[in-house]
Every structure is written in C-alpha cells, then in structure tokens.
PDB file of N, CA and C in Angstrom:
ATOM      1  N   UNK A   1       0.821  -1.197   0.000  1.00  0.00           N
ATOM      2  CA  UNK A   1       0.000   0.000   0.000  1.00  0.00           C
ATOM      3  C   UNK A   1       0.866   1.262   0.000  1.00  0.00           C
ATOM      4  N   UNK A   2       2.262   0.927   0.644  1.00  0.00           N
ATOM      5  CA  UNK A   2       2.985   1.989   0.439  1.00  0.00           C
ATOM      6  C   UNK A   2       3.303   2.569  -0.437  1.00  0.00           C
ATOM      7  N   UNK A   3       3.203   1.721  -1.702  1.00  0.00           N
ATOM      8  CA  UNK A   3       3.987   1.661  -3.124  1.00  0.00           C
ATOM      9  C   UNK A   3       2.749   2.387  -3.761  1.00  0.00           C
ATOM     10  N   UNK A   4       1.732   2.238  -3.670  1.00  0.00           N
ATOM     11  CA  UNK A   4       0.386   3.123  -4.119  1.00  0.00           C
ATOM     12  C   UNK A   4       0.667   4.336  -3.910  1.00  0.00           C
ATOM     13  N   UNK A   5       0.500   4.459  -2.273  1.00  0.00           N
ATOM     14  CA  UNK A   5       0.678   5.986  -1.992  1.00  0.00           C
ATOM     15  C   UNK A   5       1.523   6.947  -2.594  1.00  0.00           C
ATOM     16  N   UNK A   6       3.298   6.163  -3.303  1.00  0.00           N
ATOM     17  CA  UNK A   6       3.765   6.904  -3.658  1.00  0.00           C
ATOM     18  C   UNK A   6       3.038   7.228  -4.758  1.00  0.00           C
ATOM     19  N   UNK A   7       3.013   6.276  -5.784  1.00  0.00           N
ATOM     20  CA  UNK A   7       1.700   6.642  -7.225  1.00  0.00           C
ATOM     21  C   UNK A   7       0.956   7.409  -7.343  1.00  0.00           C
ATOM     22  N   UNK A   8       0.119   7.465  -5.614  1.00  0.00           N
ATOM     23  CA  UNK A   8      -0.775   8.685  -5.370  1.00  0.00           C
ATOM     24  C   UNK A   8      -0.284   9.828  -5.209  1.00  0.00           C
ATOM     25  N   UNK A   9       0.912  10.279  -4.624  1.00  0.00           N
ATOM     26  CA  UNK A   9       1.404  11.090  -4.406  1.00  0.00           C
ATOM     27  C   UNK A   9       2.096  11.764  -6.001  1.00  0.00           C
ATOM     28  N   UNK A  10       2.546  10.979  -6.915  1.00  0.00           N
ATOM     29  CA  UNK A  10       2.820  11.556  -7.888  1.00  0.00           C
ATOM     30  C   UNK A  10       1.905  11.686  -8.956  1.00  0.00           C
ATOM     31  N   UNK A  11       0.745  11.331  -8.797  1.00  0.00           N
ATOM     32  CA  UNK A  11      -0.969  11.190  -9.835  1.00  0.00           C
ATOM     33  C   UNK A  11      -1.039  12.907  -8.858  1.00  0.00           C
ATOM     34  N   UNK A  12      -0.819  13.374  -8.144  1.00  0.00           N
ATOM     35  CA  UNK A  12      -1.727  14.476  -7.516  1.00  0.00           C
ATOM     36  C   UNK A  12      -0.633  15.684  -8.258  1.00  0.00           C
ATOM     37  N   UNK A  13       0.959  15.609  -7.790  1.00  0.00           N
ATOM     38  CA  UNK A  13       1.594  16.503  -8.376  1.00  0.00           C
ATOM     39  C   UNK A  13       1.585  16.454 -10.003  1.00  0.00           C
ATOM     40  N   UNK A  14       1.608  15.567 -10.481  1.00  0.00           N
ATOM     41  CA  UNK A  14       1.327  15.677 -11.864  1.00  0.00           C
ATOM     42  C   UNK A  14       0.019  16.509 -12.484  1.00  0.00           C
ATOM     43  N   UNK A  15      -1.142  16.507 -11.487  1.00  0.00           N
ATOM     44  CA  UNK A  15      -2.160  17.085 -11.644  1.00  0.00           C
ATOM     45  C   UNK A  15      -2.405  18.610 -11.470  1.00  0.00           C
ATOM     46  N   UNK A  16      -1.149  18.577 -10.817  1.00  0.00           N
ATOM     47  CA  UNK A  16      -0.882  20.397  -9.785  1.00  0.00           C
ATOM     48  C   UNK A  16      -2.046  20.535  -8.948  1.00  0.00           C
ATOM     49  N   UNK A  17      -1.734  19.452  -7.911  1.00  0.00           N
ATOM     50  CA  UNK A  17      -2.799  19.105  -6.802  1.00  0.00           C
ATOM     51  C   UNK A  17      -1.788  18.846  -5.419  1.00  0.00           C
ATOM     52  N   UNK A  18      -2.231  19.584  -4.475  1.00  0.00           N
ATOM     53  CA  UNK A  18      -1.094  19.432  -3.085  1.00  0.00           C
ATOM     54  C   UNK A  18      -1.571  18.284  -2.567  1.00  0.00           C
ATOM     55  N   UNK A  19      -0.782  17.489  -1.879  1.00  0.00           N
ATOM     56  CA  UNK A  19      -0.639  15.663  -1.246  1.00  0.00           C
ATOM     57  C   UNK A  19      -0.381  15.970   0.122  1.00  0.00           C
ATOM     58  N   UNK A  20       0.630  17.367   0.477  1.00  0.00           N
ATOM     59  CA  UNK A  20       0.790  17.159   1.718  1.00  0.00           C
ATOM     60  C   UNK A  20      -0.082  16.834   2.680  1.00  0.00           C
ATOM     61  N   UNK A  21      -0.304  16.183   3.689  1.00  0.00           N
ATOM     62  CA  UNK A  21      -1.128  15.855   4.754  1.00  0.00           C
ATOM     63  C   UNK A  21      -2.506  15.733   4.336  1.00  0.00           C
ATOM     64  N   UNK A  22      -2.570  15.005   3.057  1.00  0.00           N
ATOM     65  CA  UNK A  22      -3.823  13.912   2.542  1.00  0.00           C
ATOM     66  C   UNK A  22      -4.072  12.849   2.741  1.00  0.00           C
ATOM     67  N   UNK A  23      -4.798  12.085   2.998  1.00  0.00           N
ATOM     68  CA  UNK A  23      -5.504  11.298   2.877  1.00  0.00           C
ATOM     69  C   UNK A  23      -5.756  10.564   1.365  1.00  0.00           C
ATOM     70  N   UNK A  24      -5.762   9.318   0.773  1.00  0.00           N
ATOM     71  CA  UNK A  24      -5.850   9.015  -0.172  1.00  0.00           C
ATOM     72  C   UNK A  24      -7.429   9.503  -0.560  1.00  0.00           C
ATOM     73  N   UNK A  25      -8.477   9.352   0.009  1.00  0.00           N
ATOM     74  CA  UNK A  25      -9.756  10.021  -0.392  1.00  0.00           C
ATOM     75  C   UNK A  25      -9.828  11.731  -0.631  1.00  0.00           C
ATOM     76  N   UNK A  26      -9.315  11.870   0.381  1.00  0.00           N
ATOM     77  CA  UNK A  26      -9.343  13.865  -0.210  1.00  0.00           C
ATOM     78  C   UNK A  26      -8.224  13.860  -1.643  1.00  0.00           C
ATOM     79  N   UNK A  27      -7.198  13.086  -1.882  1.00  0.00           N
ATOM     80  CA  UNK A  27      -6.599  13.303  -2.983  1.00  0.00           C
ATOM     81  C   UNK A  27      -7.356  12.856  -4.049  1.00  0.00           C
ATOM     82  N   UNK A  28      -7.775  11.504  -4.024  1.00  0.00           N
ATOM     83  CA  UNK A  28      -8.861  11.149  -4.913  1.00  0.00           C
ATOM     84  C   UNK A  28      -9.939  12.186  -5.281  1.00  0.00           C
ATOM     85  N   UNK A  29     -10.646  12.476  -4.129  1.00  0.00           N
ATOM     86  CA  UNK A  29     -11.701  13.619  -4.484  1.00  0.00           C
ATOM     87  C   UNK A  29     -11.399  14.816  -5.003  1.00  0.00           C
ATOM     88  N   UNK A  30      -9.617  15.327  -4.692  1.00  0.00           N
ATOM     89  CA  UNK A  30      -9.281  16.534  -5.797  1.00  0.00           C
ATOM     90  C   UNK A  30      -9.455  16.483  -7.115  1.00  0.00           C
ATOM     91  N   UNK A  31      -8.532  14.963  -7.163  1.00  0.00           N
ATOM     92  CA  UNK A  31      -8.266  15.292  -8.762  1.00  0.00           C
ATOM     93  C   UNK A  31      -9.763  14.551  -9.176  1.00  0.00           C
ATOM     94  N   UNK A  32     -10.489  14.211  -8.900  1.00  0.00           N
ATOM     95  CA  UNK A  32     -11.828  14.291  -9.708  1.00  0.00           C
ATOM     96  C   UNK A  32     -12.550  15.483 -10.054  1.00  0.00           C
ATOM     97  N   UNK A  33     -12.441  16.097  -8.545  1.00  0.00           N
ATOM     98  CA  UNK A  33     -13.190  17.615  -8.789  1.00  0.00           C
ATOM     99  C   UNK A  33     -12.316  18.493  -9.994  1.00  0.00           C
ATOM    100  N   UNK A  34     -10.513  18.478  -9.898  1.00  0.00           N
ATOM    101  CA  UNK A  34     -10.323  18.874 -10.997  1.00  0.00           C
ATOM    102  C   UNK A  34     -10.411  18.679 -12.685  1.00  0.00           C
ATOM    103  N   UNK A  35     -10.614  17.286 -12.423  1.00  0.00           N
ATOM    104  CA  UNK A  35     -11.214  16.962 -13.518  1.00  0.00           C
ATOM    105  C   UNK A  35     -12.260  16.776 -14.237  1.00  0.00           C
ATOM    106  N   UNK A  36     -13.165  17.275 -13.230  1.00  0.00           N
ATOM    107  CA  UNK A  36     -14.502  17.729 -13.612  1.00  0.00           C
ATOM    108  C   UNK A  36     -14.522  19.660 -14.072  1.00  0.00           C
ATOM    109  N   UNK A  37     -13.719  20.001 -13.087  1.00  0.00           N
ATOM    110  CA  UNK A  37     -13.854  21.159 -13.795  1.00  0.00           C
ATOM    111  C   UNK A  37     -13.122  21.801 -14.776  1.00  0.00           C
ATOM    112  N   UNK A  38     -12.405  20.992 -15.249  1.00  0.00           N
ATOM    113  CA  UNK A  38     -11.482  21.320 -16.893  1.00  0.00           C
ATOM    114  C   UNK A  38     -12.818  20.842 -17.648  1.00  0.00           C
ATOM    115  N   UNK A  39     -13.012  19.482 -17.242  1.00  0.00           N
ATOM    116  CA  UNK A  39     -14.749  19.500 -18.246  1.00  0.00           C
ATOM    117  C   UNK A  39     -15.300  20.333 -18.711  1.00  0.00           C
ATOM    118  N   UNK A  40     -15.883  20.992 -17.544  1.00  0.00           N
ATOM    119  CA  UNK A  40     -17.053  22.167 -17.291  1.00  0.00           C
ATOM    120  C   UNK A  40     -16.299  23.527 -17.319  1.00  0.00           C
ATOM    121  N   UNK A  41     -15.387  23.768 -18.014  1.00  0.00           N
ATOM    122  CA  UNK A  41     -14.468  24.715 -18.181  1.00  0.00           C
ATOM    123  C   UNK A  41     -14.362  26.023 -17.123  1.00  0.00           C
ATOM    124  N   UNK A  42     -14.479  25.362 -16.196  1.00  0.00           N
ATOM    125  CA  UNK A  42     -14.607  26.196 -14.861  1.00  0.00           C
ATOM    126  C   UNK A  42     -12.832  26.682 -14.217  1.00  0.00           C
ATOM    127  N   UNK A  43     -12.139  25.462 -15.043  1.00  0.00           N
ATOM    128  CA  UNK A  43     -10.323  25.631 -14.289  1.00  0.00           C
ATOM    129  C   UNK A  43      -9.735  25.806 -16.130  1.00  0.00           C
ATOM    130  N   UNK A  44      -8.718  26.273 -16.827  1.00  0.00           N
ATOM    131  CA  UNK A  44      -8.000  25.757 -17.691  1.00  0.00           C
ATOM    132  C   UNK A  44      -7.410  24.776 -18.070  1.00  0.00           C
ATOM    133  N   UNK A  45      -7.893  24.287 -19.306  1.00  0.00           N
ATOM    134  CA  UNK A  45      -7.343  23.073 -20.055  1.00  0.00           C
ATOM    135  C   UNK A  45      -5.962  23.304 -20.185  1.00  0.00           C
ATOM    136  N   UNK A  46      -5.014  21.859 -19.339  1.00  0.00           N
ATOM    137  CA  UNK A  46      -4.062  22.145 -19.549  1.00  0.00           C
ATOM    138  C   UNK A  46      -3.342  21.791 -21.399  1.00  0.00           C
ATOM    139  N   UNK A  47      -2.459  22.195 -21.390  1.00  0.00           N
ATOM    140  CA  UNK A  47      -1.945  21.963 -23.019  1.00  0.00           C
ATOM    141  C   UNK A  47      -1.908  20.429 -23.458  1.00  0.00           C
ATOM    142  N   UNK A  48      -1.528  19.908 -22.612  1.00  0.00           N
ATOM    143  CA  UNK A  48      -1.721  18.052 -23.000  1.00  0.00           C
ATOM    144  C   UNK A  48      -2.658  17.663 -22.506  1.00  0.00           C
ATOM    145  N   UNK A  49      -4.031  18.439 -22.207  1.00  0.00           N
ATOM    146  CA  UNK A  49      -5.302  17.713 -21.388  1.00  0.00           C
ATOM    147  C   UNK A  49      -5.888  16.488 -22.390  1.00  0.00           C
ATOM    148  N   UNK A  50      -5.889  16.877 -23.445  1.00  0.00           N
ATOM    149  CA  UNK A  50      -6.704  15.404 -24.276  1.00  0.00           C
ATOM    150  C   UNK A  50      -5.895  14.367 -24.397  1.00  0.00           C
ATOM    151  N   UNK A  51      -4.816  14.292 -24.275  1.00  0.00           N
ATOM    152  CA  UNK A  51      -4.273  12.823 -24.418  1.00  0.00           C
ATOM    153  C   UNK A  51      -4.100  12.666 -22.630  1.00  0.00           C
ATOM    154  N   UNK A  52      -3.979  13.469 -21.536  1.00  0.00           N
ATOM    155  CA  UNK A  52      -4.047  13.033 -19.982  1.00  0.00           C
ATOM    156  C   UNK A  52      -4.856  13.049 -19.682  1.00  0.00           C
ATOM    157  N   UNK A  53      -6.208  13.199 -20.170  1.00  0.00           N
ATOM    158  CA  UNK A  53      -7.531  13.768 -18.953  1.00  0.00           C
ATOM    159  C   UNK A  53      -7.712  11.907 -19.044  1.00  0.00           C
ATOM    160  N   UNK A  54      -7.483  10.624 -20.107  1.00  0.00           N
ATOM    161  CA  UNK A  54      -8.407   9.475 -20.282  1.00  0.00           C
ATOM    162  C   UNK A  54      -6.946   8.901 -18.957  1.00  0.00           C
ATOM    163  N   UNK A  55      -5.910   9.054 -19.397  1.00  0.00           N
ATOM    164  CA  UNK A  55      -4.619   8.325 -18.121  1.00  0.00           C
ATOM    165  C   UNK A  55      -5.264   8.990 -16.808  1.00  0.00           C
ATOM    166  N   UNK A  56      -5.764  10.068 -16.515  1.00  0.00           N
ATOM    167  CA  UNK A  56      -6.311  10.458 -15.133  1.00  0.00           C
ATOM    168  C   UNK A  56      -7.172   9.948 -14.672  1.00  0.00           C
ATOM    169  N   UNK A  57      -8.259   9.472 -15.343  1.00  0.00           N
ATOM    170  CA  UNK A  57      -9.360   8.719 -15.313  1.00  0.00           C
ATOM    171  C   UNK A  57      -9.246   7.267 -14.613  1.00  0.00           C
ATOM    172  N   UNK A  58      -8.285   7.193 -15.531  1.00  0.00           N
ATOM    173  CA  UNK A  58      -8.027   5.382 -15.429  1.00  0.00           C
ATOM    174  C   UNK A  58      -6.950   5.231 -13.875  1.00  0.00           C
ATOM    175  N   UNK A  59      -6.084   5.934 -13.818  1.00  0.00           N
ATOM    176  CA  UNK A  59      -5.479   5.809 -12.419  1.00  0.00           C
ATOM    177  C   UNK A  59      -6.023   5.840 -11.035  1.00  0.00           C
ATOM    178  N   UNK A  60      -6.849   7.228 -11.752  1.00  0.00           N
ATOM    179  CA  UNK A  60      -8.106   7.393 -10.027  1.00  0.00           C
ATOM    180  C   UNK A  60      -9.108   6.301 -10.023  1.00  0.00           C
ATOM    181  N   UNK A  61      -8.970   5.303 -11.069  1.00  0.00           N
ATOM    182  CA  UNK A  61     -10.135   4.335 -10.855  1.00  0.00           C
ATOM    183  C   UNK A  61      -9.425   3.179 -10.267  1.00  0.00           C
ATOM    184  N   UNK A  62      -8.581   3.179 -10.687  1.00  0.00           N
ATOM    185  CA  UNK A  62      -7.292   1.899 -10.446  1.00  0.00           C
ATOM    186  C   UNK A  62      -7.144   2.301  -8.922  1.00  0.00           C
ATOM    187  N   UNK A  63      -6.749   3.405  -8.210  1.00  0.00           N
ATOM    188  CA  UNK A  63      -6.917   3.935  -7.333  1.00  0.00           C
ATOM    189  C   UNK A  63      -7.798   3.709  -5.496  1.00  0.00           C
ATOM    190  N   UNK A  64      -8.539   3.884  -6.546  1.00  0.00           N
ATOM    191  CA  UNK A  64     -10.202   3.432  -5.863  1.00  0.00           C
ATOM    192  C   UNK A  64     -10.335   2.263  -5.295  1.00  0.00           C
ATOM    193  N   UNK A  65      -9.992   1.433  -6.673  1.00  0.00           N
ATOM    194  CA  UNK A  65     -10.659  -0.161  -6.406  1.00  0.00           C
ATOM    195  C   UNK A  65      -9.727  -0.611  -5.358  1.00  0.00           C
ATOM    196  N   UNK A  66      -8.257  -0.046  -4.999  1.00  0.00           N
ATOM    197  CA  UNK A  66      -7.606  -1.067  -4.356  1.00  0.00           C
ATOM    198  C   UNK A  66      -7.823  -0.151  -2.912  1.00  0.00           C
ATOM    199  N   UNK A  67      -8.234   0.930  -2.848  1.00  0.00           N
ATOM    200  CA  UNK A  67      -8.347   1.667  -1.671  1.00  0.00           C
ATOM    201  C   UNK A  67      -9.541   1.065  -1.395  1.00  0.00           C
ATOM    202  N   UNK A  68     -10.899   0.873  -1.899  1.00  0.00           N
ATOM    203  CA  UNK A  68     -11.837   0.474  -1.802  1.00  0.00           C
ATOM    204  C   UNK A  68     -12.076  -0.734  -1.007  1.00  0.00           C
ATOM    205  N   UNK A  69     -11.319  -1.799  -1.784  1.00  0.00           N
ATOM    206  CA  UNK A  69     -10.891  -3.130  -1.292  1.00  0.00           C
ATOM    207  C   UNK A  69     -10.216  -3.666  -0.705  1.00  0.00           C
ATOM    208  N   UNK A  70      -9.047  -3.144  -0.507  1.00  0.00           N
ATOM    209  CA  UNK A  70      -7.890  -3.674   0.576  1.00  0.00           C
ATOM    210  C   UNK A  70      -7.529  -2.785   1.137  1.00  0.00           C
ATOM    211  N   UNK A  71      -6.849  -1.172   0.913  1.00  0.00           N
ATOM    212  CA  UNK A  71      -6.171  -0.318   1.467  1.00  0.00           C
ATOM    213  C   UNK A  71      -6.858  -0.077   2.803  1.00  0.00           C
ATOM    214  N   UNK A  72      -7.961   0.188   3.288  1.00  0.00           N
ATOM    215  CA  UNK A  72      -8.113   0.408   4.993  1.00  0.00           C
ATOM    216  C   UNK A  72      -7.800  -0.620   5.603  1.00  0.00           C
ATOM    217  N   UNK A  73      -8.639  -2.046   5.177  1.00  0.00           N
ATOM    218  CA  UNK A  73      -8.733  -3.133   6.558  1.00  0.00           C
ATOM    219  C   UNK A  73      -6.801  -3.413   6.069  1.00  0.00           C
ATOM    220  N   UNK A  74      -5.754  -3.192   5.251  1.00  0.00           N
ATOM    221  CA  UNK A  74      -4.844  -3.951   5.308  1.00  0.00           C
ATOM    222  C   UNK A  74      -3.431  -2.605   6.180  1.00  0.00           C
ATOM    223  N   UNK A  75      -4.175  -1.705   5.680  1.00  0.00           N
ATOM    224  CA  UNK A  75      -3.484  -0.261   6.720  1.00  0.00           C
ATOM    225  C   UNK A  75      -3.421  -0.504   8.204  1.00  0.00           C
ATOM    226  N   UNK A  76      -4.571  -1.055   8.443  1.00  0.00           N
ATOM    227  CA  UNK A  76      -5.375  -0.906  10.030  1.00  0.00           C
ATOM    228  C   UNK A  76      -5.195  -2.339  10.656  1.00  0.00           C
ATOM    229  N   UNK A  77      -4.602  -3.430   9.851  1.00  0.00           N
ATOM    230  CA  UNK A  77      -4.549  -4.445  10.119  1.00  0.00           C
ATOM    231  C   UNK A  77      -6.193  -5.480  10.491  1.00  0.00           C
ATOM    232  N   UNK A  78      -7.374  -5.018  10.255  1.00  0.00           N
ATOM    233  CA  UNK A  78      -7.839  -5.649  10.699  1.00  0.00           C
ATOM    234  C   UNK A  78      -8.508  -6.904   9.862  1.00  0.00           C
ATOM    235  N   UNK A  79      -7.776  -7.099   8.694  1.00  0.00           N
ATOM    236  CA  UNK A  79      -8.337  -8.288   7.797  1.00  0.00           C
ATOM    237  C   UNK A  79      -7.147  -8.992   7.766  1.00  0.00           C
ATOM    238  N   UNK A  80      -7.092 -10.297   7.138  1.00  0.00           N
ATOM    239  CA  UNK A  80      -5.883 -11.315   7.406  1.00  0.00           C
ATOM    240  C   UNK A  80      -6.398 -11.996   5.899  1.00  0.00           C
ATOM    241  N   UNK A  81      -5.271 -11.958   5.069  1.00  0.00           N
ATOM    242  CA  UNK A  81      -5.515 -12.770   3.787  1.00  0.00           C
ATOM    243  C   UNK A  81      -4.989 -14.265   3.204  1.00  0.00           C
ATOM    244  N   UNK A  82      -5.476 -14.820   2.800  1.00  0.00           N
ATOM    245  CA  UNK A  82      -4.911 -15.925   2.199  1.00  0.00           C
ATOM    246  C   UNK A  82      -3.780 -15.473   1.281  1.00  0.00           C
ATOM    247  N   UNK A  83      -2.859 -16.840   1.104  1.00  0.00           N
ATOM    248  CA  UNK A  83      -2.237 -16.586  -0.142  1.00  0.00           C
ATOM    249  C   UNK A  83      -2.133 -15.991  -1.540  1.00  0.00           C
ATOM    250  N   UNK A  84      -3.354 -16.717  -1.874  1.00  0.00           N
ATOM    251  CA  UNK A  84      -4.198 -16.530  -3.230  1.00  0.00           C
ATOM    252  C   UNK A  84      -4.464 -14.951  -2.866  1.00  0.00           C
ATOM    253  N   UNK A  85      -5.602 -14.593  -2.077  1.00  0.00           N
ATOM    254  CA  UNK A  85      -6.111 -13.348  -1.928  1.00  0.00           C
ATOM    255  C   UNK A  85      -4.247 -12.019  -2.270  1.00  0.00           C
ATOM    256  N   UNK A  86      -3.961 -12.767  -1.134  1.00  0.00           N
ATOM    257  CA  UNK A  86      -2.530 -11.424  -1.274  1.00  0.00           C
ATOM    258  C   UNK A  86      -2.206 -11.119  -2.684  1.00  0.00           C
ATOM    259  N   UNK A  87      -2.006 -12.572  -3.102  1.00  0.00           N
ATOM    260  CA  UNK A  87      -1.219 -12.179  -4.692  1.00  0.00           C
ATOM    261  C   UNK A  87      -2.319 -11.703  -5.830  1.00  0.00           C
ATOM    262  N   UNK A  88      -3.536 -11.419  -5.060  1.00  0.00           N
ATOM    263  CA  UNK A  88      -4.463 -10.708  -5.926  1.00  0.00           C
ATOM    264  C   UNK A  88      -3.875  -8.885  -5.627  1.00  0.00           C
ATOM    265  N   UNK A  89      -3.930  -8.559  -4.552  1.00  0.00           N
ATOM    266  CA  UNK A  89      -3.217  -7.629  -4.059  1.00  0.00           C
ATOM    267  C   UNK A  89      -1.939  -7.086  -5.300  1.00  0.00           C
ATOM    268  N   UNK A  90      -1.430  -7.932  -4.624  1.00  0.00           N
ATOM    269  CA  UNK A  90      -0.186  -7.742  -5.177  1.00  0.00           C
ATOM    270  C   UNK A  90      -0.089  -7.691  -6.903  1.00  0.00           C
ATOM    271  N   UNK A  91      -1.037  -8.122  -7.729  1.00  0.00           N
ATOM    272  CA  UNK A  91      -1.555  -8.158  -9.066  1.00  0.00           C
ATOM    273  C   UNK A  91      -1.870  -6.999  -8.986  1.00  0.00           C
ATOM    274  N   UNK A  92      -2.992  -6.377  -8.048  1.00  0.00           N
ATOM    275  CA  UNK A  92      -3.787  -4.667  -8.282  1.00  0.00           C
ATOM    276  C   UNK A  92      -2.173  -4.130  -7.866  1.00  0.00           C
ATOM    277  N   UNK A  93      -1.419  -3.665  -7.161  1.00  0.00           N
ATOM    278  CA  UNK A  93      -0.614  -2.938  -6.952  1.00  0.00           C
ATOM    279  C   UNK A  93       0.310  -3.042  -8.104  1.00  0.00           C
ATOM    280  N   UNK A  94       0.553  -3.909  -8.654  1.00  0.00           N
ATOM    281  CA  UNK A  94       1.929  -3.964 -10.107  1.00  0.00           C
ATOM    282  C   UNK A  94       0.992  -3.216 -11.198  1.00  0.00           C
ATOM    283  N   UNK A  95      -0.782  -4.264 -11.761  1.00  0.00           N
ATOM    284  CA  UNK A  95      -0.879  -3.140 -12.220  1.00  0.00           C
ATOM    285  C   UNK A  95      -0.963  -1.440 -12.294  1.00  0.00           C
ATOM    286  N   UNK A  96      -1.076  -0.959 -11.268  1.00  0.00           N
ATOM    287  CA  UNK A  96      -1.443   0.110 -10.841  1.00  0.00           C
ATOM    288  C   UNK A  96      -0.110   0.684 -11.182  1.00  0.00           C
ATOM    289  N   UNK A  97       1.524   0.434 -10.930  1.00  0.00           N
ATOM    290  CA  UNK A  97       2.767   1.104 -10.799  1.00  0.00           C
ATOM    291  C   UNK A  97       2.720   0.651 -12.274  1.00  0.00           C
ATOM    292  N   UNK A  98       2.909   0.017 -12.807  1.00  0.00           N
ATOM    293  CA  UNK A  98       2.839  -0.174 -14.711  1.00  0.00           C
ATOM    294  C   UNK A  98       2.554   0.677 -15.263  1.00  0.00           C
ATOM    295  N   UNK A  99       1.225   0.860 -15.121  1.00  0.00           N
ATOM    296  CA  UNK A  99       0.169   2.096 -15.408  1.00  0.00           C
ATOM    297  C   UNK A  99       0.964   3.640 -15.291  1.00  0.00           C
ATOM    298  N   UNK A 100       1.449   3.598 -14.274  1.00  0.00           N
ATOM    299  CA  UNK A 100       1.943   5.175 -13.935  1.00  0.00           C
ATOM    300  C   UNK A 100       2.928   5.226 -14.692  1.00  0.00           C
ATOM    301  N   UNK A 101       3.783   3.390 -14.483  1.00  0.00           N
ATOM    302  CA  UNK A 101       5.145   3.601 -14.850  1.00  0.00           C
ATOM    303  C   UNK A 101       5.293   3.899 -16.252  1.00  0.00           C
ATOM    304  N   UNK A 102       4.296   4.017 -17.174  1.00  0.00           N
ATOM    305  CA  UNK A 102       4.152   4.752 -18.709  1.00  0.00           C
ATOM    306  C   UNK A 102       3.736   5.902 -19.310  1.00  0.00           C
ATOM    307  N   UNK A 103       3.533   6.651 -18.178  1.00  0.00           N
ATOM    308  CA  UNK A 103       3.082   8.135 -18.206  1.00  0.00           C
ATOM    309  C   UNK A 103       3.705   8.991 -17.058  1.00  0.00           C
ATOM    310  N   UNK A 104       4.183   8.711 -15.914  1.00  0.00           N
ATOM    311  CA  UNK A 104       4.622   9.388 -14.832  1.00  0.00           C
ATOM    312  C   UNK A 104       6.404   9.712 -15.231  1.00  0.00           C
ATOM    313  N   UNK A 105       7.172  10.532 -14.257  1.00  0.00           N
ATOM    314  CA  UNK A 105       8.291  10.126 -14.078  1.00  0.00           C
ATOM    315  C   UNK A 105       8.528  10.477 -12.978  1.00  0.00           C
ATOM    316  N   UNK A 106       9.236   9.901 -12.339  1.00  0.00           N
ATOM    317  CA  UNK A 106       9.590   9.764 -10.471  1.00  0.00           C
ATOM    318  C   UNK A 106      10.544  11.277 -10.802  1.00  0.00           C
ATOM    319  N   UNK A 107      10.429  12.183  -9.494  1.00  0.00           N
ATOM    320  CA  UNK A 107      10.921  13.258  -9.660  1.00  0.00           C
ATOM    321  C   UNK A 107      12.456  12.899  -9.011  1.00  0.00           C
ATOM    322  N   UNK A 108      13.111  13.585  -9.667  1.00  0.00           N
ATOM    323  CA  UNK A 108      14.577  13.458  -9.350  1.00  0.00           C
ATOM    324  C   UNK A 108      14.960  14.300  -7.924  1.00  0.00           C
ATOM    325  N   UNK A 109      15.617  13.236  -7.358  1.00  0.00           N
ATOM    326  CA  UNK A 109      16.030  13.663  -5.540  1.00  0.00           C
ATOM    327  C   UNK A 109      16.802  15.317  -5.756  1.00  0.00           C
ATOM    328  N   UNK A 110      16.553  15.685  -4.669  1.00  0.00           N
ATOM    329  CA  UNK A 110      17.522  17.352  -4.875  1.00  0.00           C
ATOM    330  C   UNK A 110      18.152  16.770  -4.289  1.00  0.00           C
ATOM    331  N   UNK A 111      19.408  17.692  -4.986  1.00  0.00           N
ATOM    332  CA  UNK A 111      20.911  17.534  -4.815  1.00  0.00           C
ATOM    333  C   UNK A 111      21.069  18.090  -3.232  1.00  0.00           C
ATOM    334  N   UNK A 112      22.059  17.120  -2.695  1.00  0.00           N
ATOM    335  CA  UNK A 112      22.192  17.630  -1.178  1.00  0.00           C
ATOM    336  C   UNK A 112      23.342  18.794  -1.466  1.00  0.00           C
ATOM    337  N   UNK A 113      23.298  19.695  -0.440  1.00  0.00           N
ATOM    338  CA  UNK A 113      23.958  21.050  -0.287  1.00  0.00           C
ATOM    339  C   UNK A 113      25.405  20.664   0.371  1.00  0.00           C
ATOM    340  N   UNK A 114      26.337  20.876   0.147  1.00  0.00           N
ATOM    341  CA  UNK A 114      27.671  20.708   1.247  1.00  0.00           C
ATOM    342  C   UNK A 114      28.572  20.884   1.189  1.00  0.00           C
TER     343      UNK A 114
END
C-alpha cells in the first residue's frame, strides 16, 4: 500500500494538486473535482489535457478499487488474507505502478547542499 501511496502522491503533483497531509480520499476527491472542472471549463485546459484527462481517469479508478478493497482493513490491520487473496493484491498494486510507470516520471532527488 505503500507503493500506491507513492503513485498517489505523484498522480496528484502531476495534476498540480497538493498531497501534503492527505488522505488518499481527499486526494482522490481533488483530482476528480479537478477533472470535472477542466470539463465544465470552470479551471483551464491544460496543453496536454486530451491525451491526460483518459490516463487520469483510469489511475483514479485503479486507485479506488484497491483503496476500496484492501487499502483500509490492510493499513489498520484488521483483515488477514490468504495466499491466493494477497497475490491478488499484489496483481492490483503492479498493475497500478505499470500504469503510472508509462506516463509518470519519479521526480529526481535534490541535490544535497555541502
């Protein structure tokens, strides 16, 4: 789930959406609301919005399903999975980093000062 969060964390800056001290649902619920309102032309279309608005779509859904389904009870510990079940898990989480890993790019560490 950790490995999501980072995904999430870079699905929000890619969006020019702040992560600090979010919650995966308030981030989710940004970038929908922002992507409802490039729709409804309420925010500006960014310059590559038609080929990113369908990859935004598809991540916050990818998103969802595994927050939906595993991310609380496996955060909070209070569900216990089978084998089988985990490596279903573990199937939603690879696809999910795949996905990013063809449209995202991990931001490069700043250089330490010294």
């Amino acid at each position: 789930m950790r490995v999501m969060e980072m995904g999430l964390v870079l699905l929000a800056k890619d969006l020019g959406l702040p992560s600090e001290e979010a919650n995966w649902n308030k981030i989710l619920d940004r970038a929908d609301k922002k992507m409802k309102d490039v729709r409804d032309g309420t925010e500006p279309k960014p310059p590559n919005w038609k080929e990113k608005e369908g990859f935004y779509s598809k991540a916050c859904a990818l998103l969802r399903n595994v927050k939906n389904a595993w991310r609380n009870d496996v955060m909070h510990l209070d569900q216990k999975y089978t084998s089988d079940e985990a490596a279903s898990i573990f199937q939603a989480v690879k696809l999910f980093i795949e996905f990013l890993a063809d449209d995202l790019e991990e931001p490069k560490p700043a250089e330490s000062k010294g």
